[in-house]
C-alpha atoms as a PDB file:
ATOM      1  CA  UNK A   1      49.953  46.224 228.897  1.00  0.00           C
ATOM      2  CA  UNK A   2      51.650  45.742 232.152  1.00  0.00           C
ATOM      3  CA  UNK A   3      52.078  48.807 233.914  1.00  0.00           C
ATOM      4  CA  UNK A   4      55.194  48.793 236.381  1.00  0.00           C
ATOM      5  CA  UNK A   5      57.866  50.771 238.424  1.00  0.00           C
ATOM      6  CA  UNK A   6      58.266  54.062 239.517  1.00  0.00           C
ATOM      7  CA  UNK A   7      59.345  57.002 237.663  1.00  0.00           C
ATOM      8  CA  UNK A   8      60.293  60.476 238.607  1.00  0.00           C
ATOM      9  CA  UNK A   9      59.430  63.141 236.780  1.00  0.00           C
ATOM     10  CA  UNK A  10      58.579  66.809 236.547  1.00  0.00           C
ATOM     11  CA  UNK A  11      55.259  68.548 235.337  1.00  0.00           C
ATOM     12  CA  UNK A  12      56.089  71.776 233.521  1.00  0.00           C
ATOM     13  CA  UNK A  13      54.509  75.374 233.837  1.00  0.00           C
ATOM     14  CA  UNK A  14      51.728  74.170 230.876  1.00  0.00           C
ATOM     15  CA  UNK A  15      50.398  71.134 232.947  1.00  0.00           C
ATOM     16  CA  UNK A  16      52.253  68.471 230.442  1.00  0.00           C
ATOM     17  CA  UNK A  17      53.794  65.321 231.954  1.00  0.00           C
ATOM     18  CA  UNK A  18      55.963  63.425 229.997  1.00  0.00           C
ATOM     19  CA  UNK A  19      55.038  59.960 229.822  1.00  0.00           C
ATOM     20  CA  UNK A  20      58.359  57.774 229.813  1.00  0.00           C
ATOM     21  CA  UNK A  21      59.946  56.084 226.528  1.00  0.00           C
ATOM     22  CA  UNK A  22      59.708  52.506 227.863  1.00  0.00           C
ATOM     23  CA  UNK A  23      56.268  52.928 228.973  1.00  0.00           C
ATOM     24  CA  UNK A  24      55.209  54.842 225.354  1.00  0.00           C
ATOM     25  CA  UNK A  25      57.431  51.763 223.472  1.00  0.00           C
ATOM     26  CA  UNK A  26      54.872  49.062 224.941  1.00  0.00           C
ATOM     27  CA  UNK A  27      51.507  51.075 224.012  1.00  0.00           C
ATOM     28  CA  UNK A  28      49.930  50.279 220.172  1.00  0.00           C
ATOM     29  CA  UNK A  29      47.241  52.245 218.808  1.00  0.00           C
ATOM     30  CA  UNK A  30      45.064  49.631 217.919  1.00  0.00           C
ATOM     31  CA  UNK A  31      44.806  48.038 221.217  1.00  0.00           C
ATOM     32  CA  UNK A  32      45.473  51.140 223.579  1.00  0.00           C
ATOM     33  CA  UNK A  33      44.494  54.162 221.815  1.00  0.00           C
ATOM     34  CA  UNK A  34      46.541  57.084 221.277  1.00  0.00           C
ATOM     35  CA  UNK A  35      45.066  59.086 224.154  1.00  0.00           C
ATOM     36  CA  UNK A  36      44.524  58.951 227.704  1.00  0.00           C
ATOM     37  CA  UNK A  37      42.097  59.484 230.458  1.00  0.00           C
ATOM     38  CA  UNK A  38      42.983  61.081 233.577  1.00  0.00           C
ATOM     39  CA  UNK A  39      40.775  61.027 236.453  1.00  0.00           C
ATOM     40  CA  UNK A  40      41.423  61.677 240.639  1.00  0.00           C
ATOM     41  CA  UNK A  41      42.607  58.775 242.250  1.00  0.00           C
ATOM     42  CA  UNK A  42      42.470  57.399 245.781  1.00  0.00           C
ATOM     43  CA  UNK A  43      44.950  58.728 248.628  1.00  0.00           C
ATOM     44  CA  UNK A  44      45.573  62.291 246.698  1.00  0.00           C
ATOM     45  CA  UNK A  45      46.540  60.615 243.279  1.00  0.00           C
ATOM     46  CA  UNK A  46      45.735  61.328 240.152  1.00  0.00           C
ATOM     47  CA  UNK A  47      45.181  58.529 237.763  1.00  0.00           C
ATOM     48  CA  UNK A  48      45.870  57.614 234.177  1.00  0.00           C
ATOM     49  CA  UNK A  49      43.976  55.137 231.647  1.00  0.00           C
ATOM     50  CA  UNK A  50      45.330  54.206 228.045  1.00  0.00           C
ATOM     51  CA  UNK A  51      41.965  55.228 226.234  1.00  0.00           C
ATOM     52  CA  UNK A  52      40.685  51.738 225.352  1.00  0.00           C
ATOM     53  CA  UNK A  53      41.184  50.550 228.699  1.00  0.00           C
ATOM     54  CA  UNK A  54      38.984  52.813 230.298  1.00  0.00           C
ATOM     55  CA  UNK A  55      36.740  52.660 227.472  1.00  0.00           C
ATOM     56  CA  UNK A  56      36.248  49.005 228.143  1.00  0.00           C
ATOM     57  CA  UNK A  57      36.026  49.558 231.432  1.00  0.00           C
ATOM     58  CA  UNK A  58      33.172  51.951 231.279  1.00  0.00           C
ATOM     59  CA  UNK A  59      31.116  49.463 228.667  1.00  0.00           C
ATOM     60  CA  UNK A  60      32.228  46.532 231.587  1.00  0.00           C
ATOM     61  CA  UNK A  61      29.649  48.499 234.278  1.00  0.00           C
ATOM     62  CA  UNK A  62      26.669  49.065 232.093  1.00  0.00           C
ATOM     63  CA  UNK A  63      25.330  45.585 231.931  1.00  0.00           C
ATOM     64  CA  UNK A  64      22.345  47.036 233.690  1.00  0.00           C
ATOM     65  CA  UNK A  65      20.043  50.493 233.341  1.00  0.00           C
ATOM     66  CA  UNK A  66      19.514  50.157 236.748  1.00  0.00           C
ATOM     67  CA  UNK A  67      23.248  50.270 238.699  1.00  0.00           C
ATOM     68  CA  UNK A  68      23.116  49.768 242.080  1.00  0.00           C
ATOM     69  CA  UNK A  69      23.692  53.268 244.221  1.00  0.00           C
ATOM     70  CA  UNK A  70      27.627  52.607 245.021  1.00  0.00           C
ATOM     71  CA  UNK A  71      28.258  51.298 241.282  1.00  0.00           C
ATOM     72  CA  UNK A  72      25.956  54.949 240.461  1.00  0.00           C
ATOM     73  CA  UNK A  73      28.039  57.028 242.587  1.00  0.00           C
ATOM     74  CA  UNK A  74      31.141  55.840 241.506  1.00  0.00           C
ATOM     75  CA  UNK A  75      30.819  56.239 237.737  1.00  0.00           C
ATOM     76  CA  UNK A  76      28.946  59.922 238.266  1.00  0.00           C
ATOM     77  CA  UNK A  77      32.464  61.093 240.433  1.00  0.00           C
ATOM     78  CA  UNK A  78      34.774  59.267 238.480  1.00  0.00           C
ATOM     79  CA  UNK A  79      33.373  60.283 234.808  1.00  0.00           C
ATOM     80  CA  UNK A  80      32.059  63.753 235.208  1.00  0.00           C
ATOM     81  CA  UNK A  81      36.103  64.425 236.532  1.00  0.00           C
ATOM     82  CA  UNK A  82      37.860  62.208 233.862  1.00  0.00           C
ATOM     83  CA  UNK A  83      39.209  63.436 230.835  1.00  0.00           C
ATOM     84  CA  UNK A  84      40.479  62.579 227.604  1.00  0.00           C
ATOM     85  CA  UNK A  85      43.814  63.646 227.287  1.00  0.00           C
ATOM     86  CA  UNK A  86      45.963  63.830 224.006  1.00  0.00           C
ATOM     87  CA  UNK A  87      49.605  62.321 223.869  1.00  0.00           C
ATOM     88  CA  UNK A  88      51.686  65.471 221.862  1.00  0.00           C
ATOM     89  CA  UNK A  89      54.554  64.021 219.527  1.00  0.00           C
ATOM     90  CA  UNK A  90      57.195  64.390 222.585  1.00  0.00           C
ATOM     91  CA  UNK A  91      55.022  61.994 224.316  1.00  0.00           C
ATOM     92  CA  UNK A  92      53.752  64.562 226.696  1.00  0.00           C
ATOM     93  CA  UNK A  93      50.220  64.319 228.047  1.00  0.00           C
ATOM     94  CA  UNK A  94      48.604  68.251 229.752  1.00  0.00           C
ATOM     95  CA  UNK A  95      47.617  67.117 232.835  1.00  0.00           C
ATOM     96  CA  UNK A  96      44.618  69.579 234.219  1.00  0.00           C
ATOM     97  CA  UNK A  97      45.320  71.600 236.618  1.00  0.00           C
ATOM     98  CA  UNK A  98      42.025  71.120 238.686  1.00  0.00           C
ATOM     99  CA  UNK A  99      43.180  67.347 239.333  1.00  0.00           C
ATOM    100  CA  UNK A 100      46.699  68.516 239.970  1.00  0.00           C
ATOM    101  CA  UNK A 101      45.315  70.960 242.403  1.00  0.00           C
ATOM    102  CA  UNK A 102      42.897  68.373 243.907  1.00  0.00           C
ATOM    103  CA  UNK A 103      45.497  66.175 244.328  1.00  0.00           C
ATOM    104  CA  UNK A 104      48.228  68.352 246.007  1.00  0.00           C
ATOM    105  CA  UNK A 105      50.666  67.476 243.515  1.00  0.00           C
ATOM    106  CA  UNK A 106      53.499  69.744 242.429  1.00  0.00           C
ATOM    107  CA  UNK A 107      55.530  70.021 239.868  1.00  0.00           C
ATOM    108  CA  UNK A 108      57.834  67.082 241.005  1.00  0.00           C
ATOM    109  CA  UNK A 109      55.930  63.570 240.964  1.00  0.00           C
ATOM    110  CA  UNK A 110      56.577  59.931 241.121  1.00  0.00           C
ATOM    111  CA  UNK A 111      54.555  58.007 238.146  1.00  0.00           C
ATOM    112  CA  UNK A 112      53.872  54.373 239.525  1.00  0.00           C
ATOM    113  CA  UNK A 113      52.712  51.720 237.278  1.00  0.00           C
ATOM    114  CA  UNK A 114      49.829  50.079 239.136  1.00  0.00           C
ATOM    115  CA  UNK A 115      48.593  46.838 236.704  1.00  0.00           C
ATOM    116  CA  UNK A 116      46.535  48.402 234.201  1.00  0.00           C
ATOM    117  CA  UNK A 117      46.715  52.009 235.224  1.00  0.00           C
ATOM    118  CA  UNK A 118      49.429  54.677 236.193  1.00  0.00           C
ATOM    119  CA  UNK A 119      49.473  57.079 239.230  1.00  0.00           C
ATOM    120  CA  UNK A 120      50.622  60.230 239.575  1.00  0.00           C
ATOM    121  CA  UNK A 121      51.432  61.327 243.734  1.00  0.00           C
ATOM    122  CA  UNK A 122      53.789  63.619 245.958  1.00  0.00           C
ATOM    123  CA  UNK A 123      57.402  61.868 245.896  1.00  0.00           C
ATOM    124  CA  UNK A 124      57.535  62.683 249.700  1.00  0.00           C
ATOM    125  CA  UNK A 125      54.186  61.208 250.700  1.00  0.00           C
ATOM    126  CA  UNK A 126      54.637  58.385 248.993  1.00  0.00           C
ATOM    127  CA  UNK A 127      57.958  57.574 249.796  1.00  0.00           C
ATOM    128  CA  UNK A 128      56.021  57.610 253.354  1.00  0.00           C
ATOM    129  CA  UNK A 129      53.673  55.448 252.323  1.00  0.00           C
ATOM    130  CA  UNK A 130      55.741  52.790 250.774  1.00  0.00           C
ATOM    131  CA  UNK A 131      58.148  52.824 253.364  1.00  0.00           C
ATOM    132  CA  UNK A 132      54.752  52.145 255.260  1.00  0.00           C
ATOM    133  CA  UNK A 133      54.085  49.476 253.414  1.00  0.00           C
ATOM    134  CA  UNK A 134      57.141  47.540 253.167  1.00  0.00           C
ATOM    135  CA  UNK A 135      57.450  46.946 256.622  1.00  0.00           C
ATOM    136  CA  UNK A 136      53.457  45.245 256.391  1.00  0.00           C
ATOM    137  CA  UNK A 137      54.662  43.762 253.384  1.00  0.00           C
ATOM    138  CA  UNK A 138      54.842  40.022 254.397  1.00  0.00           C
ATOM    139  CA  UNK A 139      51.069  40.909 255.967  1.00  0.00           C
ATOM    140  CA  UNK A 140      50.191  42.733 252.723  1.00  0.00           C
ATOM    141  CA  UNK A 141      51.057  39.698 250.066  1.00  0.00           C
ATOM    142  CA  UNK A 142      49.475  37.045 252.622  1.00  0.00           C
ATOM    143  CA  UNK A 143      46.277  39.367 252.765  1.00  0.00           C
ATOM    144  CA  UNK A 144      45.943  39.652 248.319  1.00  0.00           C
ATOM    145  CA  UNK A 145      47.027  35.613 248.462  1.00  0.00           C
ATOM    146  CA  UNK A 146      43.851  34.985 250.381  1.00  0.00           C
ATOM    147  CA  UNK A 147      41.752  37.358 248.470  1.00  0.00           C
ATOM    148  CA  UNK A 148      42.885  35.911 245.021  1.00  0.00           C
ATOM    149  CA  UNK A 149      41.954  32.294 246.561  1.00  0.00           C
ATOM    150  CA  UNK A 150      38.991  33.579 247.509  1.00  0.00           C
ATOM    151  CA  UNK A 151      38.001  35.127 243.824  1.00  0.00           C
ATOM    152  CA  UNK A 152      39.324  31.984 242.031  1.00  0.00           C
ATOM    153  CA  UNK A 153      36.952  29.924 244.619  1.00  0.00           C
ATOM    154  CA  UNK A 154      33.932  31.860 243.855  1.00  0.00           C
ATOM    155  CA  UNK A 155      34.793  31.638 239.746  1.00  0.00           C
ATOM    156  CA  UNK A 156      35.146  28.417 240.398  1.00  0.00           C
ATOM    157  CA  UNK A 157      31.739  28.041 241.680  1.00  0.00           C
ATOM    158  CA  UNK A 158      30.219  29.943 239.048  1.00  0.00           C
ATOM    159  CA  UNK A 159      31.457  27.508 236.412  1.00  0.00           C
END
């Protein structure tokens, strides 16, 4: 799944965020889970996987017993705060409060869909930050057009 947009929404008093109906319509079971994992993001975020996703995404980074000391760091800070997180029949997910916390977030937040993973940040920063960003946008796309050339030349090479 796709993820897309930006969506304001509210955390209540017991930690639950309610993911929205459009975004729970294109989940299935079978290939997403049921669940998800949430886990501190970059920039005071707070991050959210379907469960499969991340699954396959942890299975992706252990093609060796020996991971190189970034690719080692990474998984013990990202793991050892993830967790597995229960969709309720409203479609609500409890959110803990430590990442909440960590993450400066309040009760009002903007949910961004980010490719294969949603975000959770402060509607004021990142109104900030956007704004930020659209006037570097024309900058930004040429920058992720040269870096996608630059993947596709080096799978190219590989072949």
């Amino acid at each position: 799944m796709l993820f897309t947009g930006e969506h304001e929404h509210t955390i209540d008093a017991k930690s639950r965020l309610a993911i929205p109906a459009e975004i729970r319509a294109g989940l299935e079971a079978a290939q997403h889970g049921t669940a998800f994992y949430v886990a501190p993001g970059t920039n005071d975020t707070v991050w959210l996987w379907p469960e499969r996703l991340f699954e396959q995404m942890a299975q992706a980074s252990e093609a060796s017993l020996l991971p190189d000391e970034d690719l080692l760091e990474f998984e013990e800070l990202l793991y050892s705060q993830a967790s597995r997180v229960e969709m309720d029949k409203s479609g609500r997910i409890r959110v803990p409060e430590r990442l909440l916390k960590q993450a400066s977030l309040g009760s009002s937040v903007i949910l961004l869909g980010v490719k294969d993973h949603l975000e959770l940040r402060d509607p004021e920063r990142w109104a900030r930050q956007r704004d930020e960003k659209l006037v570097k946008q024309a900058e930004i796309m040429m920058r992720a057009r040269r870096a996608l050339q630059r993947s596709r030349s080096s799978h190219t090479e590989e072949q």
